[in-house]
Protein backbone atom coordinates (compact mmCIF):
# COMPACT_ATOMS: atom_id res chain seq x y z
CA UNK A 1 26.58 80.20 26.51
CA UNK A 2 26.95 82.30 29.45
CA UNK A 3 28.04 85.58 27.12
CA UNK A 4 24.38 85.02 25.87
CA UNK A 5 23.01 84.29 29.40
CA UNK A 6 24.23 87.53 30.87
CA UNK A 7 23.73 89.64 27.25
CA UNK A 8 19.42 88.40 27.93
CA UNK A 9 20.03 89.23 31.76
CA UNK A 10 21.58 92.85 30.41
CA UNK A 11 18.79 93.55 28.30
CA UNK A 12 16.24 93.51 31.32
CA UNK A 13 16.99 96.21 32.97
CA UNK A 14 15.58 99.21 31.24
CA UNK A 15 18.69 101.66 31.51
CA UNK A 16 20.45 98.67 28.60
CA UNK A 17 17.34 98.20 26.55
CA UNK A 18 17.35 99.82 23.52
CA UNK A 19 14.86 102.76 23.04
CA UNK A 20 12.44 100.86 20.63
CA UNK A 21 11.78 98.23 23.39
CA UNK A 22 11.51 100.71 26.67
CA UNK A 23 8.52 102.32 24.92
CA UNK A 24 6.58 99.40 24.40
CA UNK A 25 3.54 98.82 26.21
CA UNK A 26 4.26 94.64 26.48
CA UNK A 27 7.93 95.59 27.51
CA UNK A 28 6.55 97.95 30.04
CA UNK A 29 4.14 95.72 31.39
CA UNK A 30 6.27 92.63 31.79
CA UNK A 31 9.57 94.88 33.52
CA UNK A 32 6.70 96.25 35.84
CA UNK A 33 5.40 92.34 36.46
CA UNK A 34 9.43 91.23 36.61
CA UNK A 35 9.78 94.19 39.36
CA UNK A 36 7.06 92.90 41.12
CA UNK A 37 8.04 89.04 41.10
CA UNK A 38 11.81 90.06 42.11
CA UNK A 39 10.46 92.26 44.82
CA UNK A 40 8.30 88.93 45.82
CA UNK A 41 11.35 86.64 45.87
CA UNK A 42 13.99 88.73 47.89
CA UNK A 43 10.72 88.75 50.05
CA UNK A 44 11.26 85.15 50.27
CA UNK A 45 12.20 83.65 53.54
CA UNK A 46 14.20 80.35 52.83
CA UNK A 47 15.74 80.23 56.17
CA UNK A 48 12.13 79.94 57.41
CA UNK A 49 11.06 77.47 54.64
CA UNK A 50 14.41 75.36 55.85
CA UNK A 51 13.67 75.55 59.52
CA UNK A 52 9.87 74.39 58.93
CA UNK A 53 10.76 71.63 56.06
CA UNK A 54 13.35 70.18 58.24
CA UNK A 55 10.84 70.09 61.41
CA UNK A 56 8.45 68.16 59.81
CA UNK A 57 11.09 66.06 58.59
CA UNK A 58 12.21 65.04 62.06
CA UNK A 59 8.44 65.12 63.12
CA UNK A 60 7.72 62.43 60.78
CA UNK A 61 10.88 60.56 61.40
CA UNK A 62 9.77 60.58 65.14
CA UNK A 63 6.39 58.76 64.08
CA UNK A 64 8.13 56.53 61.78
CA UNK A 65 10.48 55.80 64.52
CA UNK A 66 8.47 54.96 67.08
CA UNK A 67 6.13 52.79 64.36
CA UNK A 68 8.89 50.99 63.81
CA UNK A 69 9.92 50.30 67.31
CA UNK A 70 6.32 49.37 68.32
CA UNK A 71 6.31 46.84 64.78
CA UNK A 72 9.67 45.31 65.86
CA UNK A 73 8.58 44.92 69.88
CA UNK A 74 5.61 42.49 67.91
CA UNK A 75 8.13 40.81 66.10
CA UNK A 76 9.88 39.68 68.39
CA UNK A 77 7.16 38.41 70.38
CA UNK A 78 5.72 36.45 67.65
CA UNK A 79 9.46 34.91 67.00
CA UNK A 80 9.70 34.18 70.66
CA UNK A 81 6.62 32.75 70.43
CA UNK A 82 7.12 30.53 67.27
CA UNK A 83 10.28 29.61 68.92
CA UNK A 84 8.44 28.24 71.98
CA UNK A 85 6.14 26.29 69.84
CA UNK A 86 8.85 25.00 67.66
CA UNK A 87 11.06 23.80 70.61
CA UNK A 88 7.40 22.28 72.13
CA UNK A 89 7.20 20.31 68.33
CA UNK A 90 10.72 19.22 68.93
CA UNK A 91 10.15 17.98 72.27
CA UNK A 92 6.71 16.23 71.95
CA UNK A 93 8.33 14.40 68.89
CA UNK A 94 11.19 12.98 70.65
CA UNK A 95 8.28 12.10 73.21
CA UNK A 96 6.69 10.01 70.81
CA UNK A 97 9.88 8.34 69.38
CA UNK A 98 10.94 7.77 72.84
CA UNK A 99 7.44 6.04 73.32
CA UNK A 100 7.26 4.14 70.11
CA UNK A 101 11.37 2.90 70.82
CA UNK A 102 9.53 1.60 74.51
CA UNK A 103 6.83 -0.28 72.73
C-alpha cells in the first residue's frame, strides 16, 4: 500500500510524469491548481489556529464554570431550605403527638 501511495505522490511532480501527461492541458491545469493549494497550506498557520481554538476553549470553560458555580450556590440554598422545612415537619409532628399523648 504505501509503494502505491508514494508511486501516485511520485507521479505529481512534473520532472516524474511521463511526457504524454506533462503536455496535457487537464494535467497542466490541475499541477498549476495543486501548486497553488500547497502554496495555500504551508501558508497555513496552525500554531495560530491552536492558540485561538484553545482560547475559546478556556473562554467557554470560564462561562461554564462560573454557570455552574452560580447553579450549585442555588442548590444549596434550596436544600438548606427544604432541610429547614423538613426538620419544621418533623418538629410540628412530634408537637401534635406530644399533644394528642396529653389529651
Amino acid at each position: 500500500m504505501e509503494q502505491v501511495e508514494s508511486n501516485d505522490v511520485r507521479f505529481l511532480m512534473p520532472k516524474s510524469m511521463p511526457a504524454y501527461l506533462r503536455i496535457d492541458k487537464d494535467i497542466k491545469q490541475q499541477l498549476i491548481e495543486l501548486s497553488k493549494l500547497a502554496k495555500e497550506y504551508s501558508k497555513f498557520d496552525v500554531i495560530g489556529l491552536d492558540h485561538e481554538i484553545n482560547r475559546k476553549l478556556e473562554l467557554q470553560l470560564d462561562r461554564q464554570s462560573t454557570e455552574y458555580k452560580n447553579h450549585h450556590k442555588e442548590f444549596k440554598k434550596k436544600l438548606t431550605n427544604a432541610l429547614a422545612s423538613i426538620e419544621d415537619s418533623i418538629l410540628l409532628k412530634d408537637d401534635i403527638i406530644r399533644i394528642r399523648k396529653e389529651k
